[in-house]
Protein backbone atom coordinates (compact mmCIF):
# COMPACT_ATOMS: atom_id res chain seq x y z
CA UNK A 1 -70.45 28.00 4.47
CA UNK A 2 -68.36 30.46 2.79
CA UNK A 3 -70.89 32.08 -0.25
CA UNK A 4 -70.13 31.29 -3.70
CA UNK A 5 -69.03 34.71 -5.59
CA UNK A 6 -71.48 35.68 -8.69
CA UNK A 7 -69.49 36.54 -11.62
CA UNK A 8 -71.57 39.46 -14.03
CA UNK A 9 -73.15 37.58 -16.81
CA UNK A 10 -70.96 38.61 -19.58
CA UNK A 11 -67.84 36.96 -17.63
CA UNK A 12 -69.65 33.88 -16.87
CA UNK A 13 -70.77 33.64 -20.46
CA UNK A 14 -66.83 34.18 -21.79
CA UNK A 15 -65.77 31.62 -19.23
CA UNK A 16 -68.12 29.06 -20.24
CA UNK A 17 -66.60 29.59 -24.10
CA UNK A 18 -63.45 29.68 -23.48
CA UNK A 19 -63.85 26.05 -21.73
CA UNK A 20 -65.36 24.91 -24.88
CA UNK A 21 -62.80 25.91 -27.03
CA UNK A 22 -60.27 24.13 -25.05
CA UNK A 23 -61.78 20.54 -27.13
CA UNK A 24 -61.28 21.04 -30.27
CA UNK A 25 -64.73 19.08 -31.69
CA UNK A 26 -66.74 21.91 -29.75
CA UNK A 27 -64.42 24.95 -30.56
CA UNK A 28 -65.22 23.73 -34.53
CA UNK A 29 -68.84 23.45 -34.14
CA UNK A 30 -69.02 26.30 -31.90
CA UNK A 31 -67.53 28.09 -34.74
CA UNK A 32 -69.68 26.71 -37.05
CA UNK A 33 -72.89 28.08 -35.13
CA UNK A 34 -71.32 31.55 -34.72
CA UNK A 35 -71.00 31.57 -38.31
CA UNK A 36 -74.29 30.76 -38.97
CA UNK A 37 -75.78 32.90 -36.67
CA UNK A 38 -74.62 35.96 -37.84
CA UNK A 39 -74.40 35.08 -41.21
CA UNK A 40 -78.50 35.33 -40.06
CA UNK A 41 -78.35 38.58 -38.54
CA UNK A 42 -76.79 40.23 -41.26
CA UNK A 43 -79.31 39.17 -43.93
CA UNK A 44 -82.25 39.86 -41.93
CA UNK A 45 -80.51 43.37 -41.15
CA UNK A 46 -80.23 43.53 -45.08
CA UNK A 47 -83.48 42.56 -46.14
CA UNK A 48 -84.93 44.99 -43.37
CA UNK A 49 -83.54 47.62 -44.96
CA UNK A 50 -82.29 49.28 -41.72
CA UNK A 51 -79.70 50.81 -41.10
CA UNK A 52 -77.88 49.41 -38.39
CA UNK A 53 -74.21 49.96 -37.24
CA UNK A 54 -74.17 48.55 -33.53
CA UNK A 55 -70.95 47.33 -31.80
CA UNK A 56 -72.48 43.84 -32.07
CA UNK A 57 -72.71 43.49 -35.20
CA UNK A 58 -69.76 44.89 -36.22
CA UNK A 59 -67.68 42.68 -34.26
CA UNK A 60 -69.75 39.77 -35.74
CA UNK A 61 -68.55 41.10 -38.90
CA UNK A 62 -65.23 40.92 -38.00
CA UNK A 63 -64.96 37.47 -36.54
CA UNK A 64 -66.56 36.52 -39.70
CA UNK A 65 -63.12 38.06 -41.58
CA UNK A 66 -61.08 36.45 -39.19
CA UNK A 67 -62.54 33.02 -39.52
CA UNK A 68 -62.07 33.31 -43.35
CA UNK A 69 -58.82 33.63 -42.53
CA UNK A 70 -58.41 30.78 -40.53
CA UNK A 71 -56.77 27.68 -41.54
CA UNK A 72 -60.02 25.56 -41.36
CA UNK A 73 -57.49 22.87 -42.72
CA UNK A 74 -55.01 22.17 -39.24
CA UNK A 75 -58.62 22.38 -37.49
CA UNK A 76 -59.60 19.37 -39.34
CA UNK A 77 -56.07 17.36 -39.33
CA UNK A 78 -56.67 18.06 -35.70
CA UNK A 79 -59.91 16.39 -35.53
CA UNK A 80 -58.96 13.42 -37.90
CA UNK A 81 -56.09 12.66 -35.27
CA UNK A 82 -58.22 12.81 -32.82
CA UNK A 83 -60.10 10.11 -34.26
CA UNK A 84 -57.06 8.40 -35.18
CA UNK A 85 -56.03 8.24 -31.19
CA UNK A 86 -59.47 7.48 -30.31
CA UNK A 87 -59.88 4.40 -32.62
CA UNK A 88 -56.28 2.89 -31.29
CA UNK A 89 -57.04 3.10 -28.07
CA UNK A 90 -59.70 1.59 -28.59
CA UNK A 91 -58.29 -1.59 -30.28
CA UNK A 92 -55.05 -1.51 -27.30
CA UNK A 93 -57.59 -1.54 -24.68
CA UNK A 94 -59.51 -4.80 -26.20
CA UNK A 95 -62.96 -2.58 -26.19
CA UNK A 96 -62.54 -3.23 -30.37
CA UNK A 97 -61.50 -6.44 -31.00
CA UNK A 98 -58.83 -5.76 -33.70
CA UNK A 99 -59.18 -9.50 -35.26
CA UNK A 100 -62.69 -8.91 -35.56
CA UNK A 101 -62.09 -6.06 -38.18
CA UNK A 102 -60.26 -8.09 -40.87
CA UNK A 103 -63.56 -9.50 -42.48
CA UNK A 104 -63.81 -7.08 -45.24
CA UNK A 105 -59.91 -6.91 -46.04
CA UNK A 106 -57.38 -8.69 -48.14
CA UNK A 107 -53.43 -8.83 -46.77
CA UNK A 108 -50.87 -9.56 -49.46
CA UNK A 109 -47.38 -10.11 -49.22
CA UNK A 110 -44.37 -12.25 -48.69
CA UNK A 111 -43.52 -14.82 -45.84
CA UNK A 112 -43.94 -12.12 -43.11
CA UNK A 113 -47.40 -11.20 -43.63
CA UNK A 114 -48.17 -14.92 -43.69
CA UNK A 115 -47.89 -14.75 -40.07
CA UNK A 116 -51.28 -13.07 -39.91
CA UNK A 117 -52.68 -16.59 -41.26
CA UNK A 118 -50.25 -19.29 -40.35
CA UNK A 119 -50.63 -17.82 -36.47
CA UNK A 120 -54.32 -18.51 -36.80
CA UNK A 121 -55.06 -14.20 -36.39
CA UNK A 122 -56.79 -13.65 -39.77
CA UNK A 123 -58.71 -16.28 -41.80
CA UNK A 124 -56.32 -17.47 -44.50
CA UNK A 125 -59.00 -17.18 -47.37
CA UNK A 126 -57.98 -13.37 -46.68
CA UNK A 127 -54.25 -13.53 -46.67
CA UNK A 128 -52.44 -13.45 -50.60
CA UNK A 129 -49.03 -14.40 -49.70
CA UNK A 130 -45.85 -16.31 -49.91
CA UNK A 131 -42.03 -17.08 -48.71
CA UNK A 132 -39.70 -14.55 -51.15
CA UNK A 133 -43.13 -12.81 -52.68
CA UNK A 134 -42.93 -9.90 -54.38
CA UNK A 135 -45.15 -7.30 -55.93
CA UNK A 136 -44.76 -9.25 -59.04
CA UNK A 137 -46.72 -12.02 -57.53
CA UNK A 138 -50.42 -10.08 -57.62
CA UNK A 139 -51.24 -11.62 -60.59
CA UNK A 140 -51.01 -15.14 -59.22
CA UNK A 141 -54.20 -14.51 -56.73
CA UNK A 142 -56.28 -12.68 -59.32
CA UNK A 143 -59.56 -15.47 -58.98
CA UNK A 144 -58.77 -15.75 -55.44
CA UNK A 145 -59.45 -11.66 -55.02
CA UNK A 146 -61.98 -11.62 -57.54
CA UNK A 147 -64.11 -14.55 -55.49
CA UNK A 148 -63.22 -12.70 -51.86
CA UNK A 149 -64.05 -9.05 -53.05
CA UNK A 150 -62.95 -7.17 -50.86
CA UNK A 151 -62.93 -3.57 -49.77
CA UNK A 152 -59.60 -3.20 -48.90
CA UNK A 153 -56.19 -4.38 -50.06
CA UNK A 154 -52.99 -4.12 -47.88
CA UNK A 155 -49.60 -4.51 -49.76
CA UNK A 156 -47.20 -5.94 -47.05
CA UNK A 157 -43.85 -6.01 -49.61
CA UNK A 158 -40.65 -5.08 -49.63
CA UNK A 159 -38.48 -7.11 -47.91
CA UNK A 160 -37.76 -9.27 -51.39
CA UNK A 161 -38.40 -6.42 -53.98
CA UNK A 162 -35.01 -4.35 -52.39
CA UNK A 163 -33.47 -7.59 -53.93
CA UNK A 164 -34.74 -7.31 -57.23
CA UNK A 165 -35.42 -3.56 -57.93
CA UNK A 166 -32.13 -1.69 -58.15
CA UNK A 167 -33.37 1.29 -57.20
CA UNK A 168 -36.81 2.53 -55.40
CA UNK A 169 -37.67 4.84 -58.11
CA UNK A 170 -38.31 1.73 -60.78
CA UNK A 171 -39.99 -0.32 -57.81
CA UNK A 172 -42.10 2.49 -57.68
CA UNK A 173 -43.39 2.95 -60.74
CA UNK A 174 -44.00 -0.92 -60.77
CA UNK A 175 -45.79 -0.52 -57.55
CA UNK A 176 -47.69 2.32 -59.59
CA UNK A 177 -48.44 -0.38 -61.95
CA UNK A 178 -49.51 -3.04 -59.43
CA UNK A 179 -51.89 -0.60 -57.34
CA UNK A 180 -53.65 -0.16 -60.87
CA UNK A 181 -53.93 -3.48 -61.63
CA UNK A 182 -55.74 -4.09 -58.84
CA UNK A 183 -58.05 -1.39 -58.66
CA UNK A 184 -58.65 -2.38 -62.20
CA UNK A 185 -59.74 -6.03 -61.11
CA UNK A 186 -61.75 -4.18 -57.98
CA UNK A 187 -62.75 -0.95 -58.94
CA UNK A 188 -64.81 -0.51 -55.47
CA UNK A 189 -61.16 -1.35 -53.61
CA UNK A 190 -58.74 0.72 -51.30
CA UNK A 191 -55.33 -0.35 -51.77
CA UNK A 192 -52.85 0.54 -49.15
CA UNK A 193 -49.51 0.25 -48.78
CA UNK A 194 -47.39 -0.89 -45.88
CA UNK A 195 -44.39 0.19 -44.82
CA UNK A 196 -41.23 -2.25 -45.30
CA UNK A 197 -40.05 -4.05 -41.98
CA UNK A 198 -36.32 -3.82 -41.74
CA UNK A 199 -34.16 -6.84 -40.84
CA UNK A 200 -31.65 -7.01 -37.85
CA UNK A 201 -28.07 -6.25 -37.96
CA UNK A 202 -27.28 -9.86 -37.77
CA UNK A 203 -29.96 -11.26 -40.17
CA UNK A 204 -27.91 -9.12 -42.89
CA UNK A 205 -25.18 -12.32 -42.22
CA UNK A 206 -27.39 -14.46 -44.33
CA UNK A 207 -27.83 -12.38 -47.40
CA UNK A 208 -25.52 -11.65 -50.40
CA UNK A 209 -23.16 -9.00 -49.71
CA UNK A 210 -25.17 -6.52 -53.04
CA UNK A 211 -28.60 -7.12 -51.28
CA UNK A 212 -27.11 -6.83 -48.00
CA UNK A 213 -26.22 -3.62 -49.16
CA UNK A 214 -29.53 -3.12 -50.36
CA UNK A 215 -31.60 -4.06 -47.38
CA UNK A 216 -29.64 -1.63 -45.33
CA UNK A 217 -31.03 1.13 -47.83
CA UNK A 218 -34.71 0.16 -46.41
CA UNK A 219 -35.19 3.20 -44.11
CA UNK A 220 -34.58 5.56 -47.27
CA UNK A 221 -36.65 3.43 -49.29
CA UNK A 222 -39.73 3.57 -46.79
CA UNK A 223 -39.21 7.54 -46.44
CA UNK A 224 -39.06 7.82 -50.35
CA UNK A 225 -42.37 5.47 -50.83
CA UNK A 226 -44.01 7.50 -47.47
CA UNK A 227 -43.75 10.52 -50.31
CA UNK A 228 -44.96 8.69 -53.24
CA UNK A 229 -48.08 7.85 -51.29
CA UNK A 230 -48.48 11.37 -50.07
CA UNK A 231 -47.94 12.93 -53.35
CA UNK A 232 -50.22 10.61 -55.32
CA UNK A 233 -53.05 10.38 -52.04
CA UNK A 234 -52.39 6.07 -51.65
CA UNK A 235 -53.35 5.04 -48.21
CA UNK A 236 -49.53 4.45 -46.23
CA UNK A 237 -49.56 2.09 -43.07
CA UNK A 238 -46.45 3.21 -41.34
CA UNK A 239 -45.68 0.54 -38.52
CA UNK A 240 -41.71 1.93 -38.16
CA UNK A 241 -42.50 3.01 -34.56
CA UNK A 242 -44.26 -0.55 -33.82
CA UNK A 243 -41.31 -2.15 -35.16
CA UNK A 244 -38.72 0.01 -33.54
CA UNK A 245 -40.67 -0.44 -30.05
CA UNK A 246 -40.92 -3.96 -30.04
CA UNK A 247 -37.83 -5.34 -31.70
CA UNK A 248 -37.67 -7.71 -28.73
CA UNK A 249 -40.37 -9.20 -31.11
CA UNK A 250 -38.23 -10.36 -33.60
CA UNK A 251 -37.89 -13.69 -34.21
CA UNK A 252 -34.43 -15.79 -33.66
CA UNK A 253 -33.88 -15.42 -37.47
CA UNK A 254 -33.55 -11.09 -37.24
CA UNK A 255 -36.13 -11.32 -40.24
CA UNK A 256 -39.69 -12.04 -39.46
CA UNK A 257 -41.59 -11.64 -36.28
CA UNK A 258 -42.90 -13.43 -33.46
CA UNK A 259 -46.54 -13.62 -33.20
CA UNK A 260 -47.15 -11.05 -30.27
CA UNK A 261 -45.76 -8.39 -33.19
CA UNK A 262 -48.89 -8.87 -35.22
CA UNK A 263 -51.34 -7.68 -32.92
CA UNK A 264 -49.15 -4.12 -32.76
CA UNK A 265 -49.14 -4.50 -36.71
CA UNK A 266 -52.83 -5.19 -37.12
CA UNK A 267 -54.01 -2.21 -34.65
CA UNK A 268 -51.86 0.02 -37.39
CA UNK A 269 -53.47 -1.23 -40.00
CA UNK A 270 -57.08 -1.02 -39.09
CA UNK A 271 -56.11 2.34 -37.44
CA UNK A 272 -55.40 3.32 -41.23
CA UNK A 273 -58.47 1.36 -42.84
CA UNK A 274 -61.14 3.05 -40.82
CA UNK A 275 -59.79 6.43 -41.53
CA UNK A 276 -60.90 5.68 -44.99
CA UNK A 277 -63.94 4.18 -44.70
């Protein structure tokens, strides 16, 4: 048997980092310890009084400098989608059962996110919604939230308010409004909002030629409220790739969506919910 070659110490010692720092979880809290540690050595060289100038710990100090100049803040974004990715595979693979998750969560919204109840997928004592609602409509479940308490709130809008909301700028300063409102009636509340879920080319037949029009503006609409939530740090649920993926998953009317959709919807969703938690 052919005899395995023995590196020198130091190179098996830079391998074995360099491995590491291929995951990104270790290369953080491999960072972390090197920090610390020679944060240590430095003090106890200080305290000692000595003075010491060795290679050592003058490259410590210099890693030091460069890790202050680090953008700490892409390692963590890199981390949180890692967890992110994690979590949904999870749920797609059935090891979380994504149903399962909805205990502690209210859905409101108009005749699509009814689906979630009226397909039997989410207990309807947790679903806030109605055919042609709007954001206007929050007021109308106020006991029913109050009574169910829960810890997070999904708007599912959109499709209705294009109709009535000339332009998304007003709807979102009424959206402002309703997001208020509600963490006014549940302080202890997330509220997040979903994106809006466009309609087909020929479901645009059975609308009014002005919100016709208007519906066809939903992909700028969605980008513009994606900002709003950014800027002002409101949870977004952005299922555009779901829907563009499955639009086999429409249903025959181009508007709302078959049942197999919500699944794909819901995975989003508590995706976006246990980030926050």
């Amino acid at each position: 048997m052919q005899k395995r070659k023995k590196y020198p110490l130091s190179r098996r010692i830079r391998r074995f980092f360099k491995k590491q720092f291929r995951n990104p979880r270790k290369r953080l809290f491999l960072e972390l310890a090197a920090v610390a540690v020679i944060i240590g050595i430095v003090i106890f060289i200080a305290l000692s009084g000595q003075n010491i100038a060795t290679d050592d710990v003058k490259e410590g100090v210099a890693y030091i400098e460069g890790l202050e100049a680090t953008d700490t803040a892409s390692i963590e974004e890199e981390l949180r989608q890692l967890r992110r990715a994690e979590r949904k595979a999870a749920l797609e693979s059935g090891d979380l059962d994504v149903w399962a998750q909805f205990t502690d969560i209210a859905i409101m919204g108009d005749s699509r996110a009814m689906g979630f109840s009226s397909y039997n997928l989410v207990d309807e004592s947790h679903v806030f919604a109605a055919l042609g609602g709007t954001i206007r409509d929050i007021d109308t479940y106020t006991d029913q939230l109050v009574s169910l308490n829960p810890s997070n709130i999904i708007l599912c809008y959109g499709l209705n308010d294009v109709g009535y909301w000339s332009s998304v700028n007003d709807y979102l300063s009424d959206l402002d409004k309703t997001i208020e409102e509600l963490q006014t009636l549940l302080p202890q509340a997330i509220v997040y909002v979903n994106s809006i879920i466009p309609v087909t080319s020929s479901a645009l037949e059975s609308y009014s030629k002005e919100v016709s029009e208007r519906i066809q503006d939903i992909p700028d609409w969605n980008e513009a409220i994606s900002q709003h939530c950014e800027d002002n740090s409101i949870p977004y649920i952005d299922i555009t790739e779901e829907v563009e993926t499955h639009r086999d998953l429409y249903d025959v009317d181009g508007i709302h969506m078959q049942k197999a959709f919500y699944e794909y919807w819901a995975i989003d969703m508590i995706t976006e919910v246990t980030e926050n938690e």
